[in-house]
Protein backbone atom coordinates (compact mmCIF):
# COMPACT_ATOMS: atom_id res chain seq x y z
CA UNK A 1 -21.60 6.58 -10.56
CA UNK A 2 -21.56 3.00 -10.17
CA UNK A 3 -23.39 2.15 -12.88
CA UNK A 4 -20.93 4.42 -15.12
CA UNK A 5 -17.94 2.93 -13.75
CA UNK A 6 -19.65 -0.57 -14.44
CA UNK A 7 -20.58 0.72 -18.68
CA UNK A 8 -16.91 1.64 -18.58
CA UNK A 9 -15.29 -1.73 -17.48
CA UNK A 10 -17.67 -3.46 -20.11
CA UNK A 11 -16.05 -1.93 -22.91
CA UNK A 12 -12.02 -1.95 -21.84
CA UNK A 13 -11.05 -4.78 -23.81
CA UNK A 14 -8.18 -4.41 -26.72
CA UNK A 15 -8.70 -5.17 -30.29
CA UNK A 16 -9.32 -8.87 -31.24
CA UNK A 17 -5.60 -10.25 -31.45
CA UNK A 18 -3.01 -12.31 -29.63
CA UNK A 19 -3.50 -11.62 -26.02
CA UNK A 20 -1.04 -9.37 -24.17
CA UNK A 21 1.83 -10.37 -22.19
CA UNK A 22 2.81 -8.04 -19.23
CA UNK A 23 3.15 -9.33 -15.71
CA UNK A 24 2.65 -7.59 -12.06
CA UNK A 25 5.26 -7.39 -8.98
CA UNK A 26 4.15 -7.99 -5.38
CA UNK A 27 4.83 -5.49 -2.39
CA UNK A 28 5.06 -8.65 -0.05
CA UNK A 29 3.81 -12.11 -0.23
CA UNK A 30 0.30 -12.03 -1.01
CA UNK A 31 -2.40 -10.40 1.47
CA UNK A 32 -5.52 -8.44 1.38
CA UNK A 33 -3.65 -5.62 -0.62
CA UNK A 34 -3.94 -7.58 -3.49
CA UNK A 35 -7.25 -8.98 -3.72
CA UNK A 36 -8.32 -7.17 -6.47
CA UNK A 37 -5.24 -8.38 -9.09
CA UNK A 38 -6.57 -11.87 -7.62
CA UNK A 39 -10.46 -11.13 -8.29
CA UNK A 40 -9.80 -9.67 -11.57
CA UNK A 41 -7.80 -12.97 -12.48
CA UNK A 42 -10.49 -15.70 -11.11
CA UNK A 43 -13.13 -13.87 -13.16
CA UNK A 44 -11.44 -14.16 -16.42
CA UNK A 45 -11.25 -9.77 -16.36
CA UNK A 46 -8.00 -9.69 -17.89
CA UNK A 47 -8.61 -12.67 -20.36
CA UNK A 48 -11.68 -10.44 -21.32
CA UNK A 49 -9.55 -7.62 -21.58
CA UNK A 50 -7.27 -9.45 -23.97
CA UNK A 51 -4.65 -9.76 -21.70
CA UNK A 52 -2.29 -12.52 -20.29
CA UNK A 53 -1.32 -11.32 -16.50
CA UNK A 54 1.10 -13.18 -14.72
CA UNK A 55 1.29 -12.42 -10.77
CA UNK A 56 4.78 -12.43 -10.03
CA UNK A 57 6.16 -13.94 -6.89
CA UNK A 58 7.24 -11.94 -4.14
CA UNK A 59 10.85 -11.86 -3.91
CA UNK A 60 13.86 -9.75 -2.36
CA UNK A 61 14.28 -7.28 -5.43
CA UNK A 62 11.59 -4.83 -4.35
CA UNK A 63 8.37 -4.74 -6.47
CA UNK A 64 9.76 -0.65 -7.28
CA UNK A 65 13.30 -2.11 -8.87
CA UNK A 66 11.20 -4.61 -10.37
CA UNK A 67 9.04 -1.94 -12.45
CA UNK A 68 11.58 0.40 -12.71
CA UNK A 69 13.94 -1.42 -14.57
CA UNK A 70 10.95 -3.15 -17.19
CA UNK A 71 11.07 -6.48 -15.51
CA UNK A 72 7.51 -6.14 -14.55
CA UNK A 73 5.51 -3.78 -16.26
CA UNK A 74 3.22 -3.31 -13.34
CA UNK A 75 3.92 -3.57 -9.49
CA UNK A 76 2.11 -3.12 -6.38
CA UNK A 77 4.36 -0.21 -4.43
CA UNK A 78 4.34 1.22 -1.56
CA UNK A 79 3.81 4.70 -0.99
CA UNK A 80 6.87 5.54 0.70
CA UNK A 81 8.78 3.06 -1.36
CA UNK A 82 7.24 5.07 -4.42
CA UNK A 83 8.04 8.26 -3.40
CA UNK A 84 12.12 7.23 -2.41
CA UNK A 85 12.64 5.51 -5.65
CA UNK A 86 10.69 8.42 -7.77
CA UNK A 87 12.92 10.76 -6.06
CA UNK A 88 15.83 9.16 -8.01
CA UNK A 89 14.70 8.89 -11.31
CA UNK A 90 12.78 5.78 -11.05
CA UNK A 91 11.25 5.44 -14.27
CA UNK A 92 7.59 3.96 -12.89
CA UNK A 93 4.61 6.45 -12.70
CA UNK A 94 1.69 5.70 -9.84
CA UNK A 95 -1.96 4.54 -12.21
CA UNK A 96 -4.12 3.67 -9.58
CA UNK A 97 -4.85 4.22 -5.43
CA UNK A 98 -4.99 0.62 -4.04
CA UNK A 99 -5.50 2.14 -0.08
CA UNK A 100 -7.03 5.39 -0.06
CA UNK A 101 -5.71 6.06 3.60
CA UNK A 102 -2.84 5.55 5.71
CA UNK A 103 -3.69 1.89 7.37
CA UNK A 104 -0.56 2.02 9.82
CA UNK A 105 -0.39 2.79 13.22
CA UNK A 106 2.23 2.87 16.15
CA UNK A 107 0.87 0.11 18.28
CA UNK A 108 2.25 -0.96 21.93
CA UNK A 109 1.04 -3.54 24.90
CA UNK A 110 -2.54 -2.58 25.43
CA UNK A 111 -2.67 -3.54 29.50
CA UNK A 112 -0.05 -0.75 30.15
CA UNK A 113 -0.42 1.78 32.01
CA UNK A 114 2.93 3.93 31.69
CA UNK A 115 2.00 4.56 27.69
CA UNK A 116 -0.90 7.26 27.58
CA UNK A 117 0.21 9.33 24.98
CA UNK A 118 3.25 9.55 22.55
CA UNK A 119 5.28 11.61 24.51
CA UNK A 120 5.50 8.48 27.25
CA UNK A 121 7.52 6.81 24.28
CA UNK A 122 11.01 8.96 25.09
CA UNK A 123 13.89 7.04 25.88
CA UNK A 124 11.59 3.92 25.21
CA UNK A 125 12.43 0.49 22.64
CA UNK A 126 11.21 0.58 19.52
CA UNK A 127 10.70 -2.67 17.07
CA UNK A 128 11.62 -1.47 13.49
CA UNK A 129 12.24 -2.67 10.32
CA UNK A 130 15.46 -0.34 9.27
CA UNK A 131 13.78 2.43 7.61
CA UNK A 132 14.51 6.08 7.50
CA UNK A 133 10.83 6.63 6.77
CA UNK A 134 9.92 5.24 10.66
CA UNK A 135 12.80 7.67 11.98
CA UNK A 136 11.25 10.97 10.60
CA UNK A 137 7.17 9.46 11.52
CA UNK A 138 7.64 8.10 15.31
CA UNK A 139 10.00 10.96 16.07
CA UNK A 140 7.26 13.43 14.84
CA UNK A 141 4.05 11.25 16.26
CA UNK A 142 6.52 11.72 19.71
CA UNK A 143 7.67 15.64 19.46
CA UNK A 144 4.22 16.97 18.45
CA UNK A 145 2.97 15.59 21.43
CA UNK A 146 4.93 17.68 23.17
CA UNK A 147 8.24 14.99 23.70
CA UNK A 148 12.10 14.96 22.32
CA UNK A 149 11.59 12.38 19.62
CA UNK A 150 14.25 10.04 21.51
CA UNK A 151 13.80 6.31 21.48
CA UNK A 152 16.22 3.48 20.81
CA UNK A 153 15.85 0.76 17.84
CA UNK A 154 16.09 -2.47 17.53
CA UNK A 155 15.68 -3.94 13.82
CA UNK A 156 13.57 -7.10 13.89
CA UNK A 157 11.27 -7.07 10.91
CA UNK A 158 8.54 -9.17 11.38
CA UNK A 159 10.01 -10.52 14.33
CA UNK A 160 8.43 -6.97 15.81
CA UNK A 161 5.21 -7.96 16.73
CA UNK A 162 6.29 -11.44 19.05
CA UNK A 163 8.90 -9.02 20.85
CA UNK A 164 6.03 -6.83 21.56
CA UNK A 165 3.75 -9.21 22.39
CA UNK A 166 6.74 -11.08 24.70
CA UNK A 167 7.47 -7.28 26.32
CA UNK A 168 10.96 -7.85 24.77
CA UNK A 169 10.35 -3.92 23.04
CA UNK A 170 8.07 -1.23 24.30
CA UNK A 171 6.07 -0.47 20.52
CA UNK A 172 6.23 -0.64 17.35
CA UNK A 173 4.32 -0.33 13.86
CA UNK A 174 1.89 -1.90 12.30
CA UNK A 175 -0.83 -1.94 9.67
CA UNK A 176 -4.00 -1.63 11.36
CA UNK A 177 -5.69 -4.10 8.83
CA UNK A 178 -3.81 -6.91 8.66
CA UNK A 179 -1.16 -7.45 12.09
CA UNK A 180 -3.81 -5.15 13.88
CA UNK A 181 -6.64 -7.56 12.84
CA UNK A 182 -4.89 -10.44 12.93
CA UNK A 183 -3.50 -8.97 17.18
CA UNK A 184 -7.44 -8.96 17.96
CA UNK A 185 -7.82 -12.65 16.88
CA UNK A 186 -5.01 -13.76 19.10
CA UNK A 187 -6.25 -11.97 22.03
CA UNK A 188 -3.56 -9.67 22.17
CA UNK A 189 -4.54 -6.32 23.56
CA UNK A 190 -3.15 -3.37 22.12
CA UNK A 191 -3.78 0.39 22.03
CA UNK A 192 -2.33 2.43 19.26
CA UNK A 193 -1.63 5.60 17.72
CA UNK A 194 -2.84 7.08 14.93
CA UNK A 195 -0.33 9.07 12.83
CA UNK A 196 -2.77 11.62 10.91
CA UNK A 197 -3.47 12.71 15.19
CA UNK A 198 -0.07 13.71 15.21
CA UNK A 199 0.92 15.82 12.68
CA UNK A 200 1.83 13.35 9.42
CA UNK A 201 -0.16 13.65 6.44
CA UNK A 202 -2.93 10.89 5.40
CA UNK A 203 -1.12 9.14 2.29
CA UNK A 204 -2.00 6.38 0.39
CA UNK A 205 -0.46 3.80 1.88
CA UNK A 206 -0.57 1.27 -1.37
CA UNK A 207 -0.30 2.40 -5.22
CA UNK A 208 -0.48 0.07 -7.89
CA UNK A 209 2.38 1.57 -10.26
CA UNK A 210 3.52 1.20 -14.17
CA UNK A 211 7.10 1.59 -16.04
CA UNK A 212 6.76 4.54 -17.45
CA UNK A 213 7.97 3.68 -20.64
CA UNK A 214 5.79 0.93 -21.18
CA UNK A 215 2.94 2.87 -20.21
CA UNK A 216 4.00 5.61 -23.13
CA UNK A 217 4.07 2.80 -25.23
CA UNK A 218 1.14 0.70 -24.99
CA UNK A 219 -0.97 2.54 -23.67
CA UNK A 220 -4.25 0.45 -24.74
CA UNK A 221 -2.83 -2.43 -22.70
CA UNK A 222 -2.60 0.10 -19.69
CA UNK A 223 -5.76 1.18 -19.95
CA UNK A 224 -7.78 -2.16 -20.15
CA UNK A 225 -5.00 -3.27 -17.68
CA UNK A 226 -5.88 -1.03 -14.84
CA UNK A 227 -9.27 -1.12 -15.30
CA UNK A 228 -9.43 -4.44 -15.08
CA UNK A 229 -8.15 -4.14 -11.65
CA UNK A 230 -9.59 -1.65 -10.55
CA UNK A 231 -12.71 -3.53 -11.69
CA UNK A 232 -11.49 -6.37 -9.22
CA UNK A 233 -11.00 -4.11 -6.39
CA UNK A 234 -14.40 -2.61 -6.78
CA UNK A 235 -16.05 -6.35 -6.68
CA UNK A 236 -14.21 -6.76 -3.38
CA UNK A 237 -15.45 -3.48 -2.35
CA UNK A 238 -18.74 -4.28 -2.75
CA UNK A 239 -18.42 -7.98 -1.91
CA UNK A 240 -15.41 -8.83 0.71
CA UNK A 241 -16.66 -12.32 1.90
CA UNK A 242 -16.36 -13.60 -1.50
CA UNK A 243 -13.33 -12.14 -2.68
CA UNK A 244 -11.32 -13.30 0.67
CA UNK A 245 -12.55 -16.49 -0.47
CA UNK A 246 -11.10 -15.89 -4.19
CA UNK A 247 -7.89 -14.70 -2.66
CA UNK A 248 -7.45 -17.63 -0.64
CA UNK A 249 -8.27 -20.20 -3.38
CA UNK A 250 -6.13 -18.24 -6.09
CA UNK A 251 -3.08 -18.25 -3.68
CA UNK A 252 -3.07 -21.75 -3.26
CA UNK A 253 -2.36 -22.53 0.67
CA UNK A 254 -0.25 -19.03 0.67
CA UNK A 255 -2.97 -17.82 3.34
CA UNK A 256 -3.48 -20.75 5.75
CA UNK A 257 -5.87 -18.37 8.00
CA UNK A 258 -8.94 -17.70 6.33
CA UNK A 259 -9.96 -15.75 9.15
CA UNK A 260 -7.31 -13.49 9.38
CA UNK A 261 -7.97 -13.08 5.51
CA UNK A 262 -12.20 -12.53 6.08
CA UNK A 263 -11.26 -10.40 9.00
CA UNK A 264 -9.10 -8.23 6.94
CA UNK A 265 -11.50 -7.94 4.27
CA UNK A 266 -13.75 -6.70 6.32
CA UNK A 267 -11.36 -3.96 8.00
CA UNK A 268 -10.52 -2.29 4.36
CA UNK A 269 -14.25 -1.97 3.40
CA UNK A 270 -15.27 -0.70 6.94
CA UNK A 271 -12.54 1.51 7.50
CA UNK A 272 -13.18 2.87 4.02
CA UNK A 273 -9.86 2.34 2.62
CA UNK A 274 -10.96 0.65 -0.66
CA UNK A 275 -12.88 3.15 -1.86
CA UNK A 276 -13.32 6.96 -1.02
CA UNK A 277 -17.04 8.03 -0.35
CA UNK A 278 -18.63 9.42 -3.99
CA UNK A 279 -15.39 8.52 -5.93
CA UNK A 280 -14.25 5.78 -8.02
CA UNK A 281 -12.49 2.95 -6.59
CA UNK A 282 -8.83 3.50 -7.42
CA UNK A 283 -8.81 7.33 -7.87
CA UNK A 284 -5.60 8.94 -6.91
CA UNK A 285 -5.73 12.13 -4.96
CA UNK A 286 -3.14 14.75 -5.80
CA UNK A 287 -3.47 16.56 -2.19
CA UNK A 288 -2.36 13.43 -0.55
CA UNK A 289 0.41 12.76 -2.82
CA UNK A 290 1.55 16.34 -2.57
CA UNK A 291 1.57 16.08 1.31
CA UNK A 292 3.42 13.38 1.98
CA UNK A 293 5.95 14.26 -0.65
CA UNK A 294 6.04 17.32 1.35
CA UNK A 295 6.64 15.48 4.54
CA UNK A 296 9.27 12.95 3.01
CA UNK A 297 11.29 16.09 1.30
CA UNK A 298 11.32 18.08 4.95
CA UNK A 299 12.20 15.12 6.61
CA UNK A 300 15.89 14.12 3.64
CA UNK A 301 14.03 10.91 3.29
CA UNK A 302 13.74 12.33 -0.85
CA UNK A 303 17.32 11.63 -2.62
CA UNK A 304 18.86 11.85 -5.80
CA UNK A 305 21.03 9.12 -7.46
CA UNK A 306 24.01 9.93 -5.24
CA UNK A 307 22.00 9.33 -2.18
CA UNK A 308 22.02 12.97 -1.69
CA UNK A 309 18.62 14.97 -0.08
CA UNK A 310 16.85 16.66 -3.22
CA UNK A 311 17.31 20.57 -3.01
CA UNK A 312 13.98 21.60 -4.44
CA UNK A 313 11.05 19.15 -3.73
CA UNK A 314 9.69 17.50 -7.38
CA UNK A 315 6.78 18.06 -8.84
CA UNK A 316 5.02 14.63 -7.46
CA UNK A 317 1.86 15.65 -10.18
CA UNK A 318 3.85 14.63 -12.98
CA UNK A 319 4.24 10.57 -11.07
CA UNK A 320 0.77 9.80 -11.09
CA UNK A 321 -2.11 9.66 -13.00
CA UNK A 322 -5.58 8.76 -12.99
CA UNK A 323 -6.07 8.63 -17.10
CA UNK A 324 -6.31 5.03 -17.15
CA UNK A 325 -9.15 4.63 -14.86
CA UNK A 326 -13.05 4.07 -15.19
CA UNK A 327 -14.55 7.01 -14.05
């Protein structure tokens, strides 16, 4: 397989001509989630490809509005966010799986002793970041464990994981391989909860998503596009060391701890959220997408335009697809 997948990259490159303009949105500012768009830029990929990427800055319009509306032809989404703005008529369709599993967890002070299990959580302070998507997933995590799903909020944002680590809060949320590695190299002991333990659906927690009308369009540039990437992600599959070192020198001081950065690295190819056992790096699974869409329409997280909950749950298979990808 890898040697296919390597034959395939080798010939994604567009007809000798001017070289493509089209430019890629950021989730956040830039992190181990995005090594691959960095990889594939340090080793002249897209160049090759016949392309001219620009990285976008991060920036308070959400990567999702960014693609949507044609700004960016590309962005890096969340899944969640995907799913939400989808649900409207977002006109962006998911190409490629950048996390093949959920990486966050519901994390809390790991010397105490009156947390055992989610059901402890009732009536306890929770450190959010003012979605309706944590709502519906602690308040599951804490009734399938048997408890009423009852905890107060407190809206902090990154300011979470200091309150927790100050015993300001009681828990919060986390991605395991980035504030969870970064909690282990500031000796901060924590204990955590996986969601998949507790009744929500494994997602992909990271997409790397297209306007849709672009896509339609030029869909040549797509293809040599995404492979390109995916291409980078596979390199930092199969070599993490040396792509945290790209990232960091292709973000230019954005990442002042290279060891949070190596030990990240290392988390996504251990953990196996890179790439799925026997598949390609990038490959979108339909179950996955179906569940959580599932999950999101059960829970009125899905609306229309009007902010209204959808009345039949949409057909997620037609906002993804894995054409574009070596195989």
């Amino acid at each position: 397989m890898k040697h296919l997948i390597t034959a395939a990259f080798s010939c994604a490159a567009l007809p000798a001509m001017a070289q493509e303009k089209l430019s890629v949105a950021l989730d956040w500012t830039p992190n181990t989630n995005h090594v691959g768009l960095y990889v594939a830029q340090a080793k002249g990929w897209f160049d090759d490809a016949g392309l001219d990427v620009d990285i976008l800055p991060y920036t308070d319009t959400s990567s999702g509005a960014l693609v949507a509306t044609g700004i960016a032809e590309f962005g890096i989404l969340s899944a969640v966010g995907f799913h939400t703005q989808r649900a409207t008529g977002a006109d962006m369709t998911a190409v490629m799986a950048i996390v093949q599993h959920e990486t966050g967890q519901l994390v809390f002070n790991g010397e105490r002793d009156d947390i055992q299990r989610p059901a402890d959580l009732d009536g306890m302070i929770y450190a959010g970041f003012g979605s309706a998507w944590e709502e519906a997933l602690i308040s599951t995590i804490i009734r399938n464990d048997g408890g009423e799903g009852v905890f107060d909020t407190v809206t902090l944002g990154t300011s979470a994981y200091e309150a927790l680590a100050n015993g300001r809060v009681d828990f919060t949320l986390e991605i395991s391989t980035w504030e969870g590695v970064n909690s282990v190299l500031l000796d901060r002991p924590q204990r955590a909860f996986r969601y998949a333990d507790y009744g929500v659906p494994d997602q992909h927690t990271t997409l790397l998503g297209g306007n849709s009308a672009w896509l339609a369009a030029n869909p040549d540039a797509a293809r040599v596009f995404v492979q390109a990437t995916q291409r980078g992600y596979e390199f930092a599959q199969n070599n993490p060391a040396l792509a945290a070192d790209i990232l960091i020198a292709e973000t230019a001081g954005m990442l002042p701890n290279p060891a949070l950065v190596h030990a990240s690295m290392e988390a996504l190819v251990a953990g196996g959220y890179l790439q799925e056992s026997g598949e390609p790096v990038g490959l979108i699974d339909d179950e996955k997408m179906e569940s959580i869409n599932r999950f999101l329409f059960d829970a009125n997280i899905l609306r229309d335009e009007n902010s209204q909950p959808l009345d039949t749950i949409p057909d997620v298979s037609t906002w993804f697809t894995n054409s574009n990808l070596a195989h």
